[in-house]
PDB file of N, CA and C in Angstrom:
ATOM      1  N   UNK A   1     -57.788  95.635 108.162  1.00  0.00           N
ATOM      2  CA  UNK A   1     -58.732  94.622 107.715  1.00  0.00           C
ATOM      3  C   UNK A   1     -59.021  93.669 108.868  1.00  0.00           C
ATOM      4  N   UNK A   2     -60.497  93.473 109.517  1.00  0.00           N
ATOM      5  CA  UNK A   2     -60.508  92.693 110.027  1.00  0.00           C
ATOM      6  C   UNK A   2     -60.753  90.838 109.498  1.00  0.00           C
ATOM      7  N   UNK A   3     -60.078  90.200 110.607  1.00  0.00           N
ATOM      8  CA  UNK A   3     -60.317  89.045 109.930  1.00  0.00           C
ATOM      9  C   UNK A   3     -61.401  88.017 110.416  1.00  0.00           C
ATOM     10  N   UNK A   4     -62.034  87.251 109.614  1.00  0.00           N
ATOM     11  CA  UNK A   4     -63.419  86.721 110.086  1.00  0.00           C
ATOM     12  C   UNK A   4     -63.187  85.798 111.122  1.00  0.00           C
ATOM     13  N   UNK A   5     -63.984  85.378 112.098  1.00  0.00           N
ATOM     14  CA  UNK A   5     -63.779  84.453 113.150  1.00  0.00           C
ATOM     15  C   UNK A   5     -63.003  83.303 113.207  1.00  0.00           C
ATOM     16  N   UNK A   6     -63.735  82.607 112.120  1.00  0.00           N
ATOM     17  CA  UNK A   6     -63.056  81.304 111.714  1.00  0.00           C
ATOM     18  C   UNK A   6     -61.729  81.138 111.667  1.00  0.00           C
ATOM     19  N   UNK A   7     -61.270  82.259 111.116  1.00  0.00           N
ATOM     20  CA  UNK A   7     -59.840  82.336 110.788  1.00  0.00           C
ATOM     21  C   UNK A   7     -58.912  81.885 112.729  1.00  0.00           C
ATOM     22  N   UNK A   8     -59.433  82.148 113.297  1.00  0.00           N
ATOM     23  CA  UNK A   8     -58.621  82.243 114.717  1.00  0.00           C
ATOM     24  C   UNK A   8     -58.590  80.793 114.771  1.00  0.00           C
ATOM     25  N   UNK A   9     -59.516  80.071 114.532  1.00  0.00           N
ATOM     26  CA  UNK A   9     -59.093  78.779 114.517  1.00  0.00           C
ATOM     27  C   UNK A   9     -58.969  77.560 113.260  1.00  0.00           C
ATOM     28  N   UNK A  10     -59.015  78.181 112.064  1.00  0.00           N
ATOM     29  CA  UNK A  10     -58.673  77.240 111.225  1.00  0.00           C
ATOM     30  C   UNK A  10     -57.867  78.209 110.059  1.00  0.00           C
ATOM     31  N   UNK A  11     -57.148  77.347 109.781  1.00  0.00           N
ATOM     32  CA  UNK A  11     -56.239  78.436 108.211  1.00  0.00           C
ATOM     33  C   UNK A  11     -56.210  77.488 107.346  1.00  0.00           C
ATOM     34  N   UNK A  12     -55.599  77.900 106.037  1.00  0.00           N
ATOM     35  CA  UNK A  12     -56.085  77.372 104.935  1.00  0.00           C
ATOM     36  C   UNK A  12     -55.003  77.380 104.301  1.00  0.00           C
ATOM     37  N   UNK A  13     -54.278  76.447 103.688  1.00  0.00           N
ATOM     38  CA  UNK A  13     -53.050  75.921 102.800  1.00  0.00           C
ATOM     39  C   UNK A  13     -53.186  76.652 101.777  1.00  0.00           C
ATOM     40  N   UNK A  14     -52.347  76.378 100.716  1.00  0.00           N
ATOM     41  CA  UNK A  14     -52.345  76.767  99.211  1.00  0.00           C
ATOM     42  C   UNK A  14     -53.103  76.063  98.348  1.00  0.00           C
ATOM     43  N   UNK A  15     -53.265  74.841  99.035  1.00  0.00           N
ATOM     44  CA  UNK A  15     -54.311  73.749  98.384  1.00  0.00           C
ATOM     45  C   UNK A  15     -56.172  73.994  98.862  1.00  0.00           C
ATOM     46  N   UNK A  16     -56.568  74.797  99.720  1.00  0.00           N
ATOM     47  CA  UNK A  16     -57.419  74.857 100.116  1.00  0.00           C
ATOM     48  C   UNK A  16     -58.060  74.027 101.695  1.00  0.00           C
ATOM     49  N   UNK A  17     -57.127  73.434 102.037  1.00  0.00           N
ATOM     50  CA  UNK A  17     -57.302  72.213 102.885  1.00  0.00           C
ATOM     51  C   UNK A  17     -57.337  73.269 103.765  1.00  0.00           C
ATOM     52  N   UNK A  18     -58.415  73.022 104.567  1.00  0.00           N
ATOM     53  CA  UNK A  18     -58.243  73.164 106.236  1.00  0.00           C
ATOM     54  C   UNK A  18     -57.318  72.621 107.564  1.00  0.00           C
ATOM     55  N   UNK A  19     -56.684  73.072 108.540  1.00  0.00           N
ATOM     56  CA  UNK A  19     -56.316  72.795 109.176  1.00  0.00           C
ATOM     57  C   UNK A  19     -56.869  73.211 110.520  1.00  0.00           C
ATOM     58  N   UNK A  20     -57.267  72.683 111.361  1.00  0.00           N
ATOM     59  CA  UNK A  20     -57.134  73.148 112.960  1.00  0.00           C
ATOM     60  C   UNK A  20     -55.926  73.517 113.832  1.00  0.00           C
ATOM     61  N   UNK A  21     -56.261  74.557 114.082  1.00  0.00           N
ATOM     62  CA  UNK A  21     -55.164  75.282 115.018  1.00  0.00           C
ATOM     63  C   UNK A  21     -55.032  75.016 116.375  1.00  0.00           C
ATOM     64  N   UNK A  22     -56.200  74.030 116.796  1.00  0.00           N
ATOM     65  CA  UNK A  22     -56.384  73.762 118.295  1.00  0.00           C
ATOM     66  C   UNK A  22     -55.412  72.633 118.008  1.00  0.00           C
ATOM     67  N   UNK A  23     -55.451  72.161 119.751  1.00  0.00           N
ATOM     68  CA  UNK A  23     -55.095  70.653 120.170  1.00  0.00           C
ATOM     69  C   UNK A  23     -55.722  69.504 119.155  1.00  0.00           C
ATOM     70  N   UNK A  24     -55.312  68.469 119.429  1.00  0.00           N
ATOM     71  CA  UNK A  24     -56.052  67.644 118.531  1.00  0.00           C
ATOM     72  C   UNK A  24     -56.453  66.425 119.808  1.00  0.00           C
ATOM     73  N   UNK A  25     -57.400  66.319 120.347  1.00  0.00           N
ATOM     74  CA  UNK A  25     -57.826  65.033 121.410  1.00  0.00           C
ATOM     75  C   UNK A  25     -58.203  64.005 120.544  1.00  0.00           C
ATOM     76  N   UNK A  26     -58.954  64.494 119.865  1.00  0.00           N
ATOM     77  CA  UNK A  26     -59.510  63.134 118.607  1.00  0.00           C
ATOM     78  C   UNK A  26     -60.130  62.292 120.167  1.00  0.00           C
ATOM     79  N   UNK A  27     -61.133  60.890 119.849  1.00  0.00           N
ATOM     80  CA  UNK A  27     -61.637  60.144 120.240  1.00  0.00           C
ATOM     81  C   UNK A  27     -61.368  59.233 121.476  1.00  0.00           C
ATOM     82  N   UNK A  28     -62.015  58.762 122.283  1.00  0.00           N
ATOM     83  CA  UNK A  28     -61.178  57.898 123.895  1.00  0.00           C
ATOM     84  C   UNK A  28     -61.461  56.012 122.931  1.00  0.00           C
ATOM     85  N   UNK A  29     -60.344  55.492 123.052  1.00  0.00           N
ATOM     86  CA  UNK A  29     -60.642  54.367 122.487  1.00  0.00           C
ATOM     87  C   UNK A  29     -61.661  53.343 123.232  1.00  0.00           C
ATOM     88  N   UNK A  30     -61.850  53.999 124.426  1.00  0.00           N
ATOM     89  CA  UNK A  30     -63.247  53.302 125.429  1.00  0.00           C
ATOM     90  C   UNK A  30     -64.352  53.380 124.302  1.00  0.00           C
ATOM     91  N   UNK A  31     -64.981  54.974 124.325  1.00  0.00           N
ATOM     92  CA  UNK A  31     -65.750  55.175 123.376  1.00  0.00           C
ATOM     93  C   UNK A  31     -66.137  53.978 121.894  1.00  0.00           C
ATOM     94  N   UNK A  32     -64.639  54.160 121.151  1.00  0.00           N
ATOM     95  CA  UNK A  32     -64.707  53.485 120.040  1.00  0.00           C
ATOM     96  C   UNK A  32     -65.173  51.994 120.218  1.00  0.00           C
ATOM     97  N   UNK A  33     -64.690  51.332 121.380  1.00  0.00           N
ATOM     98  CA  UNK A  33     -64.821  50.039 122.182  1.00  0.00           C
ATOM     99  C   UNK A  33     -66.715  49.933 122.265  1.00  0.00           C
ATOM    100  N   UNK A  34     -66.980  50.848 122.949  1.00  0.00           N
ATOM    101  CA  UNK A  34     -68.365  50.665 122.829  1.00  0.00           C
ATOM    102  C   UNK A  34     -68.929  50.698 121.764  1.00  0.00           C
ATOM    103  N   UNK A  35     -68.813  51.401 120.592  1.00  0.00           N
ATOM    104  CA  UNK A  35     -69.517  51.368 119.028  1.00  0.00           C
ATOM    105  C   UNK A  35     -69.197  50.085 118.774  1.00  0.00           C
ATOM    106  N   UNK A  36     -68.032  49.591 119.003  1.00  0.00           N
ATOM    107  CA  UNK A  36     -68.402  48.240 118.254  1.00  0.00           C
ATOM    108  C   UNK A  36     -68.818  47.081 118.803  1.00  0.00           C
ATOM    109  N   UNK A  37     -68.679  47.313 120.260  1.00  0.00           N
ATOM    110  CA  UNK A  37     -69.677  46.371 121.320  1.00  0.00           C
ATOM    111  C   UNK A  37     -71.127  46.378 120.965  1.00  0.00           C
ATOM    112  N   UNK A  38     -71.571  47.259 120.801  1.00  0.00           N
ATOM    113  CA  UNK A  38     -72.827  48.227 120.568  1.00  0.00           C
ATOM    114  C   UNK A  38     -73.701  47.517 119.229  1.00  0.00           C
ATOM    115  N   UNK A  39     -72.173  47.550 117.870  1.00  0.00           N
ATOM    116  CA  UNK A  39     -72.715  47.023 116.414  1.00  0.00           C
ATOM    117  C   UNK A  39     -72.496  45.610 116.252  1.00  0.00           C
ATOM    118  N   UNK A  40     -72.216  44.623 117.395  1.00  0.00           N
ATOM    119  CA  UNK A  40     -71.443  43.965 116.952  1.00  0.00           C
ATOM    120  C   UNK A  40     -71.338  42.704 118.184  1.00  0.00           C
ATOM    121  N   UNK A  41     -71.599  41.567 118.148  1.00  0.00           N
ATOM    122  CA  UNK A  41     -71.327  40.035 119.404  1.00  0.00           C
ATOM    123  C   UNK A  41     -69.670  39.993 119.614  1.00  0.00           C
ATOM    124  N   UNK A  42     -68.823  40.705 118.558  1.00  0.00           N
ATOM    125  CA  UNK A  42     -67.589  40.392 118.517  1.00  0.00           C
ATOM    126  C   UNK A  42     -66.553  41.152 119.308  1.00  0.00           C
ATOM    127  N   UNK A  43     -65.491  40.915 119.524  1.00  0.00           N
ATOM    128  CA  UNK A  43     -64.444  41.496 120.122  1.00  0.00           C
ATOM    129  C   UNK A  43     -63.249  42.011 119.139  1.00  0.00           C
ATOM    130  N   UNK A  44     -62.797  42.988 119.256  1.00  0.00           N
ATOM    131  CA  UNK A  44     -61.859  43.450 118.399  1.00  0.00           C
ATOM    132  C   UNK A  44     -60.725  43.927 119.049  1.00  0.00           C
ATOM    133  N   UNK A  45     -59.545  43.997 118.148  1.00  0.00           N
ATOM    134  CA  UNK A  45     -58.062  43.923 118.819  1.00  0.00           C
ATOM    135  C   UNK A  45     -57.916  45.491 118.707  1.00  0.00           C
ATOM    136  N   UNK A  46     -56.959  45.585 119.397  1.00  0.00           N
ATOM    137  CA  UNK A  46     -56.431  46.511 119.670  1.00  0.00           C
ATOM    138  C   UNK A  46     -56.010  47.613 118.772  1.00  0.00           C
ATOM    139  N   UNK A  47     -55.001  47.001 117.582  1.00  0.00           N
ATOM    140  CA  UNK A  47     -55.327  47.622 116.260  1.00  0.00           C
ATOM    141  C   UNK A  47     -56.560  47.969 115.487  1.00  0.00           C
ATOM    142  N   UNK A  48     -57.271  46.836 115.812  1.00  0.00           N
ATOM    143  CA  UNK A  48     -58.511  47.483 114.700  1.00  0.00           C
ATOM    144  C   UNK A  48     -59.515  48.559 115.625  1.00  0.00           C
ATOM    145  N   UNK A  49     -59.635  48.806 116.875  1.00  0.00           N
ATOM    146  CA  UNK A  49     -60.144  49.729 117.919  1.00  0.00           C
ATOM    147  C   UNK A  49     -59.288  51.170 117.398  1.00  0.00           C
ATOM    148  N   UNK A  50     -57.969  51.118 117.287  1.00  0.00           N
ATOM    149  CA  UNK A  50     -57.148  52.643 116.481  1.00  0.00           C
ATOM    150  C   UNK A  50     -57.514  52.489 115.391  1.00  0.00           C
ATOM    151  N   UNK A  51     -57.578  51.829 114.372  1.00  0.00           N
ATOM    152  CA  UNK A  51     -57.688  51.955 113.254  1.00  0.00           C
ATOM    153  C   UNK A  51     -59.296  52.285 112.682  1.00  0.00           C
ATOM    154  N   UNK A  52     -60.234  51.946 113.596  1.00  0.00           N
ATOM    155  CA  UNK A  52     -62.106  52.144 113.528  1.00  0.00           C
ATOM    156  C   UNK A  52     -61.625  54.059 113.989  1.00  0.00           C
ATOM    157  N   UNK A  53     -60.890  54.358 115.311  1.00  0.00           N
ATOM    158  CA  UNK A  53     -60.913  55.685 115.477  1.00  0.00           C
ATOM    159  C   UNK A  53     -60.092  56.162 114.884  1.00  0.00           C
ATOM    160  N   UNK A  54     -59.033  55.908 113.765  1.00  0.00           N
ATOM    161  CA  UNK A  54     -58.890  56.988 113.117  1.00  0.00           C
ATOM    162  C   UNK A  54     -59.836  57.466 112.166  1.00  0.00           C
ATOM    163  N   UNK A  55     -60.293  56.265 111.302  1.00  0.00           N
ATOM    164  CA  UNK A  55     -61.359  56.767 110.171  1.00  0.00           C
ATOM    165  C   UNK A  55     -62.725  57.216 110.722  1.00  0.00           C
ATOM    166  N   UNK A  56     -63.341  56.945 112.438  1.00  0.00           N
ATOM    167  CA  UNK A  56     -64.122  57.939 112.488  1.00  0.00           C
ATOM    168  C   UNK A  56     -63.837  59.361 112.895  1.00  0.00           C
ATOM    169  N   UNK A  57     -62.679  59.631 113.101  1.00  0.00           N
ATOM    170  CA  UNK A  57     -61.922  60.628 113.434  1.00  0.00           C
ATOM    171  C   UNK A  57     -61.500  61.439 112.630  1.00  0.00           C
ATOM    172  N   UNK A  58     -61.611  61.145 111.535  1.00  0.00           N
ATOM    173  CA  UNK A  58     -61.413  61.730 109.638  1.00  0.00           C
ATOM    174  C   UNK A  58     -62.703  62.249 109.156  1.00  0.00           C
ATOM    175  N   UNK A  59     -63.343  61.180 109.058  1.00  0.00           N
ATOM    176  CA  UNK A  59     -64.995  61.452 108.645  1.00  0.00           C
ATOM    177  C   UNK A  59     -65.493  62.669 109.624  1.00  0.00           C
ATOM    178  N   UNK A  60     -65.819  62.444 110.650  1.00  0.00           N
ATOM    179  CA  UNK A  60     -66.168  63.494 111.758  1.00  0.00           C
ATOM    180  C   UNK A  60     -65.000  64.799 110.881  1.00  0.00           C
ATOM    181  N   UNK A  61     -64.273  64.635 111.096  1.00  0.00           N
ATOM    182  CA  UNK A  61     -63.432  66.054 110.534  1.00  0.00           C
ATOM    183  C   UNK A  61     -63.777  66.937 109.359  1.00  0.00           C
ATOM    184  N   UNK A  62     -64.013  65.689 108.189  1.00  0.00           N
ATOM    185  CA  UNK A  62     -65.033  66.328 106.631  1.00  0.00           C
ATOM    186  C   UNK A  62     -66.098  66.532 107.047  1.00  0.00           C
ATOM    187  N   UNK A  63     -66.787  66.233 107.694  1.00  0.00           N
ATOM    188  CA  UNK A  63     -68.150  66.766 108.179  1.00  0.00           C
ATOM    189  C   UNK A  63     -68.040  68.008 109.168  1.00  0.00           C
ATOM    190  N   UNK A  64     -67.251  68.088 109.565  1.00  0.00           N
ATOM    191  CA  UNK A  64     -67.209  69.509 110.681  1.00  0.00           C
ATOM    192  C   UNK A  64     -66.540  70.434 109.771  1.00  0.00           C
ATOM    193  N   UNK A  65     -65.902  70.295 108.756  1.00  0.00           N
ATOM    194  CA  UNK A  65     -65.153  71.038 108.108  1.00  0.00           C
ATOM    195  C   UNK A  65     -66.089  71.482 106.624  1.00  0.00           C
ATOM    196  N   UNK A  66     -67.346  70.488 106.545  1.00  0.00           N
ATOM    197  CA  UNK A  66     -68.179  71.160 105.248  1.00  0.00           C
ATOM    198  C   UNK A  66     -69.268  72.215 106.295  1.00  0.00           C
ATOM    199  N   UNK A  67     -69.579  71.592 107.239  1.00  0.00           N
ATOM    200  CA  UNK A  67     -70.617  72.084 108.061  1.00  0.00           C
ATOM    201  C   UNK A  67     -69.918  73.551 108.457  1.00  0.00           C
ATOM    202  N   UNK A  68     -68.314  74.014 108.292  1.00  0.00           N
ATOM    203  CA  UNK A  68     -68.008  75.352 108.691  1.00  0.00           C
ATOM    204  C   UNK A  68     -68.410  76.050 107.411  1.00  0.00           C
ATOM    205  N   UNK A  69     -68.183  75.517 106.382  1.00  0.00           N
ATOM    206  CA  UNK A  69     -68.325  76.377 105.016  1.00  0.00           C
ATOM    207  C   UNK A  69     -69.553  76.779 105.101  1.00  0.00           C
ATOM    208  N   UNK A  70     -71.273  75.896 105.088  1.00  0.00           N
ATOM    209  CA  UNK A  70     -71.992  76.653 105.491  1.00  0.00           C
ATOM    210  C   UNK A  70     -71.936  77.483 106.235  1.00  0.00           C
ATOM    211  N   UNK A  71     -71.779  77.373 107.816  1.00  0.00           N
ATOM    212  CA  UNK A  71     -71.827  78.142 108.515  1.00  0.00           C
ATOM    213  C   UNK A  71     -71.542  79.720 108.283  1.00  0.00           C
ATOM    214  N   UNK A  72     -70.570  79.480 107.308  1.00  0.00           N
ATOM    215  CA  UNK A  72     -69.600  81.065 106.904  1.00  0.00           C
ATOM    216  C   UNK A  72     -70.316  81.516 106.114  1.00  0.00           C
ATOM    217  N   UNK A  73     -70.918  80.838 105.029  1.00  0.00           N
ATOM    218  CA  UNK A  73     -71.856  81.135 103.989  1.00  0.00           C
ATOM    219  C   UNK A  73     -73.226  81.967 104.437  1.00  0.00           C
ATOM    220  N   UNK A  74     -73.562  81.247 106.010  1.00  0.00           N
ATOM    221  CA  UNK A  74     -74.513  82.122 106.184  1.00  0.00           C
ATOM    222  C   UNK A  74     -74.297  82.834 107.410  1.00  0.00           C
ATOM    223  N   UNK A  75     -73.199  83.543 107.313  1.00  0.00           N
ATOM    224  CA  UNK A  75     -72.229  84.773 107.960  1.00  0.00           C
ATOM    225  C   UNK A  75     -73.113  84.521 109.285  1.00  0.00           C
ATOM    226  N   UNK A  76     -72.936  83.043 109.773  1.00  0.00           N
ATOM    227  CA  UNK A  76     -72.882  83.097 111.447  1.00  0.00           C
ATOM    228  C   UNK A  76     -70.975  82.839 111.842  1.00  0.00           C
ATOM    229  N   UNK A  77     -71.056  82.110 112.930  1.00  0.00           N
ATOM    230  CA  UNK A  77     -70.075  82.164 113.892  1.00  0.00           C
ATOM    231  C   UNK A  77     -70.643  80.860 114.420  1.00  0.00           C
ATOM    232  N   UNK A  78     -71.331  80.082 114.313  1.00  0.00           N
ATOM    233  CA  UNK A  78     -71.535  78.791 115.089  1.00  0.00           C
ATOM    234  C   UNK A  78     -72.274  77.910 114.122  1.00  0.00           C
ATOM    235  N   UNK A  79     -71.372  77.062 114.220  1.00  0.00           N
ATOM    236  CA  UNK A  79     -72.097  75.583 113.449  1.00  0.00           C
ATOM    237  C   UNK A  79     -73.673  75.096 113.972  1.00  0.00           C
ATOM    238  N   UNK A  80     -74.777  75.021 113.479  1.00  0.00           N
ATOM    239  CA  UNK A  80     -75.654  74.588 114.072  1.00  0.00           C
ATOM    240  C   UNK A  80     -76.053  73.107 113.106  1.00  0.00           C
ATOM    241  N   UNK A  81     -77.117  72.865 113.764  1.00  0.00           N
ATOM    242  CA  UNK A  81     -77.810  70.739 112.962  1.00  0.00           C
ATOM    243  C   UNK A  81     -77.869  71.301 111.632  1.00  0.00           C
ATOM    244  N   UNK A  82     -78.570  72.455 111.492  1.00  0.00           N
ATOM    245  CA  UNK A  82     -79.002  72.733 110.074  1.00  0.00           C
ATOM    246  C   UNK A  82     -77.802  72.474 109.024  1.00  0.00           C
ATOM    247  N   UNK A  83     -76.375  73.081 109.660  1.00  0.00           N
ATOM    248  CA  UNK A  83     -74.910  73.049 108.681  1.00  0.00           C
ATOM    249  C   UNK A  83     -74.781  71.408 108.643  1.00  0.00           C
ATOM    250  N   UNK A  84     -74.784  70.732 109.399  1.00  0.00           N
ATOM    251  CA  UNK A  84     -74.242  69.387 109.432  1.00  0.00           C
ATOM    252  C   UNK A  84     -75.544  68.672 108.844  1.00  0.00           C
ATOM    253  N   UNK A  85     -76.853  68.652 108.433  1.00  0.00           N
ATOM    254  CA  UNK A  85     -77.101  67.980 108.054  1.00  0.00           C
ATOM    255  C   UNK A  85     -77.386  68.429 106.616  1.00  0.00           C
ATOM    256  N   UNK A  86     -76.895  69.607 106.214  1.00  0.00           N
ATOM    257  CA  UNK A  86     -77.316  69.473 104.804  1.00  0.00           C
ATOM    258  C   UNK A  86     -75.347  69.389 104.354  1.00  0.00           C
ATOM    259  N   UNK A  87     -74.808  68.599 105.050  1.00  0.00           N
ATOM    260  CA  UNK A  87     -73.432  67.552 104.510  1.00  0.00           C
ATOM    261  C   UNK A  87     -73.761  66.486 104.592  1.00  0.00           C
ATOM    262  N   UNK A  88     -74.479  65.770 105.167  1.00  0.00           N
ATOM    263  CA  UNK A  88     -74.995  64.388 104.831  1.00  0.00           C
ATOM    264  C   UNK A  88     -75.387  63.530 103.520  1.00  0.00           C
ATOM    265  N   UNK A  89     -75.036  62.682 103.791  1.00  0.00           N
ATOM    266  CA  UNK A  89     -74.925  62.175 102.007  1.00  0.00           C
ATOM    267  C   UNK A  89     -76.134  61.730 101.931  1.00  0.00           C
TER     268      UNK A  89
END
């Protein structure tokens, strides 16, 4: 039996949850520093700079992770705009 692409890099619990099999880099807190320079006259600490990148670091994850289900659904191999924006709320 072969197994479908996806599988090489994500597996699937008993609960259905996805996991990534890669590294995990997640976000540069420079980056995050600028979004809120960017939204914002204010300065933010240090905690709340980790704490803005974990939850965009989550979100980004449910969204890359509904955008694979399409993808599979329509038996490609690569996420394209079309998968990610019909997860948009």
């Amino acid at each position: 039996m072969v197994r479908p692409v996806w599988e090489r890099y994500f597996f699937i619990d008993g609960d259905g949850v996805f996991y990534n099999m890669g590294t995990e880099k997640g976000l540069p807190i420079a980056g995050v520093e600028k979004l809120i320079r960017g939204a914002t006259d204010f300065r933010a600490t240090a905690s709340a700079k980790e704490e803005l990148k974990q939850v965009l670091e989550e979100y980004a994850t449910q969204v890359a992770r509904a955008s694979l289900v399409f993808c599979i659904h329509a038996k490609r191999t690569t996420v394209m705009e079309q998968d990610v924006v019909l997860v948009k709320p």
